[in-house]
C-alpha atoms as a PDB file:
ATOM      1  CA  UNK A   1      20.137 -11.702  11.629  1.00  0.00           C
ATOM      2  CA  UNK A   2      20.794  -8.258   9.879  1.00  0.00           C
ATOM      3  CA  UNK A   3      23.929  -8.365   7.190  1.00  0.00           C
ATOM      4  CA  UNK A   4      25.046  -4.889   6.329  1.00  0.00           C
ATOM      5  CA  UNK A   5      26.166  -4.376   2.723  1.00  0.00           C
ATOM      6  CA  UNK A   6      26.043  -1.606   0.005  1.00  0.00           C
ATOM      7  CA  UNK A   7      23.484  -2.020  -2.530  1.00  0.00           C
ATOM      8  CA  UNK A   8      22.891  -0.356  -6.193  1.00  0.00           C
ATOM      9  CA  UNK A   9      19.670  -0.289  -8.527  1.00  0.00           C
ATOM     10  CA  UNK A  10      17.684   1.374 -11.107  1.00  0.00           C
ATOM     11  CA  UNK A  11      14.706   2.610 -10.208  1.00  0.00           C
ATOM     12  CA  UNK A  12      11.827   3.880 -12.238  1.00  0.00           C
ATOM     13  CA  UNK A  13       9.031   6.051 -11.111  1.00  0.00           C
ATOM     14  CA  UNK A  14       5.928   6.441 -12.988  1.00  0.00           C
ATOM     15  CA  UNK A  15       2.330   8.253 -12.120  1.00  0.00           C
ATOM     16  CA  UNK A  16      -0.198   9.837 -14.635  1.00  0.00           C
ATOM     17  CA  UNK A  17       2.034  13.430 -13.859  1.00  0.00           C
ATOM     18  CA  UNK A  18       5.388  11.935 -13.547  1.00  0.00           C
ATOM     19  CA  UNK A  19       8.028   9.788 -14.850  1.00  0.00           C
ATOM     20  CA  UNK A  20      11.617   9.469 -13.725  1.00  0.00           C
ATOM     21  CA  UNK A  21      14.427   6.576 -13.537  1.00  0.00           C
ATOM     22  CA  UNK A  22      17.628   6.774 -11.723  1.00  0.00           C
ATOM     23  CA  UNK A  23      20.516   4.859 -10.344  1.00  0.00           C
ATOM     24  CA  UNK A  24      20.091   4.704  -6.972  1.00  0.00           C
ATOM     25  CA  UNK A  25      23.438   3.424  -4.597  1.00  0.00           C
ATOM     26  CA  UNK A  26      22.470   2.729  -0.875  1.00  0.00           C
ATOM     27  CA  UNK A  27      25.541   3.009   1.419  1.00  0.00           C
ATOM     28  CA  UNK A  28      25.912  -0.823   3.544  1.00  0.00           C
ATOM     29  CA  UNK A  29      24.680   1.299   6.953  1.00  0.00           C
ATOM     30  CA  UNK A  30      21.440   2.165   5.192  1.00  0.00           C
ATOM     31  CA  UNK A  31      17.925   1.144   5.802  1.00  0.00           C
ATOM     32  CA  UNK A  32      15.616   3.768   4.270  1.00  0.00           C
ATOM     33  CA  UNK A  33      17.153   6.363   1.491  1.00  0.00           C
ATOM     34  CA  UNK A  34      15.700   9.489   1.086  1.00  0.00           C
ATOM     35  CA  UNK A  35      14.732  10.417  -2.587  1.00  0.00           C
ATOM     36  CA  UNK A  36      13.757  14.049  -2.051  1.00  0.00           C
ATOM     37  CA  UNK A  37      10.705  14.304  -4.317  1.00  0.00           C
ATOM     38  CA  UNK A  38       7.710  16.390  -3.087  1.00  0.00           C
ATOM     39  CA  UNK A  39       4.859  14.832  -3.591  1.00  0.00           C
ATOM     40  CA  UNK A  40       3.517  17.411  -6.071  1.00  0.00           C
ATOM     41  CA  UNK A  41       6.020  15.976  -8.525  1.00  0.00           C
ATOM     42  CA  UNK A  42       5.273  12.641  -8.163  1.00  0.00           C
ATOM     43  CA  UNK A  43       1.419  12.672  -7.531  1.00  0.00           C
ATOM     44  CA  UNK A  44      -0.623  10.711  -4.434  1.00  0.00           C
ATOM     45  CA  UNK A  45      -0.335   7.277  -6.727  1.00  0.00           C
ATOM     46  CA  UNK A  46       2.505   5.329  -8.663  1.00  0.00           C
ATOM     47  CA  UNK A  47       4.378   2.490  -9.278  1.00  0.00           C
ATOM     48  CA  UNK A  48       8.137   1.498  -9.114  1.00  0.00           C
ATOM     49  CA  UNK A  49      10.132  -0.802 -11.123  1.00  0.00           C
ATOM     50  CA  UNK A  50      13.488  -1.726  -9.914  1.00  0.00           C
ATOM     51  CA  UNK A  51      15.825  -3.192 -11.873  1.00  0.00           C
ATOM     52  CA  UNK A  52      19.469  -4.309 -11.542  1.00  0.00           C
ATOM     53  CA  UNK A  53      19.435  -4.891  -8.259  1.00  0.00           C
ATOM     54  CA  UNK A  54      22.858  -5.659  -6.907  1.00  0.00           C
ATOM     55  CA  UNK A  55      24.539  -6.531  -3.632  1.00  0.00           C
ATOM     56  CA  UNK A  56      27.934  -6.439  -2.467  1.00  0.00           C
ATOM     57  CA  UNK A  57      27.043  -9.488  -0.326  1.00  0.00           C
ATOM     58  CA  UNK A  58      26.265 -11.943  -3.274  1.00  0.00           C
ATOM     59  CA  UNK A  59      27.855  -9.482  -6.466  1.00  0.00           C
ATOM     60  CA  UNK A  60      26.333 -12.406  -8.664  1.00  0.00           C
ATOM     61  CA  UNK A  61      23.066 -12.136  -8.249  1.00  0.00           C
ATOM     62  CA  UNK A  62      20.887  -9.602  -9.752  1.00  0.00           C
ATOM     63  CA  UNK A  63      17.225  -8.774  -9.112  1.00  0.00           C
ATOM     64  CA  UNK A  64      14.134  -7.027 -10.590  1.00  0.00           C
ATOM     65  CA  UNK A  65      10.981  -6.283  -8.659  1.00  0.00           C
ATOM     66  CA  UNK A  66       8.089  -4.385 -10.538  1.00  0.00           C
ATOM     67  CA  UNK A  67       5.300  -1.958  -7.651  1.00  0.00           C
ATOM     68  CA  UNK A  68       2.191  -1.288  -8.489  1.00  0.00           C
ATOM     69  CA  UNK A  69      -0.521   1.116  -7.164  1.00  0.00           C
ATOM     70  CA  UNK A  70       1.658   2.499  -4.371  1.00  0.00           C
ATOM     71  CA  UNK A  71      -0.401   5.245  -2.514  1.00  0.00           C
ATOM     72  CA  UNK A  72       1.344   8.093  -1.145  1.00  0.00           C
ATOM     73  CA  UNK A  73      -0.649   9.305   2.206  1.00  0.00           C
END
């Protein structure tokens, strides 16, 4: 089963040559949202905190999740 619903967050991006955190909104049709930063920004290794995850499907429920060591290939 697939339920369709608009989602917001925080997310944080951190390597040894980059650090950003933004509010990100995914539209309810959405399954992968494009961030649009080159990889010579953000380096070949990272991690991602998201915070403040909400959901229009349950708008009482908020969610962290915390990334390490992603590799970029």
């Amino acid at each position: 089963m697939r339920i369709e619903a608009r989602s917001t967050m925080t997310l944080g991006m951190r390597s040894s040559i980059f650090s950003h955190t933004n509010n990100v909104i995914c539209p309810e049709s959405a399954t992968v949202v494009i961030l649009g930063l080159p990889i010579e920004t953000v380096g070949t290794q990272f991690d991602a905190n998201i915070t403040n995850f909400t959901c229009l499907k349950c708008p009482d429920v908020v969610g962290s999740v915390s990334f390490t060591n992603i590799q970029v290939i």
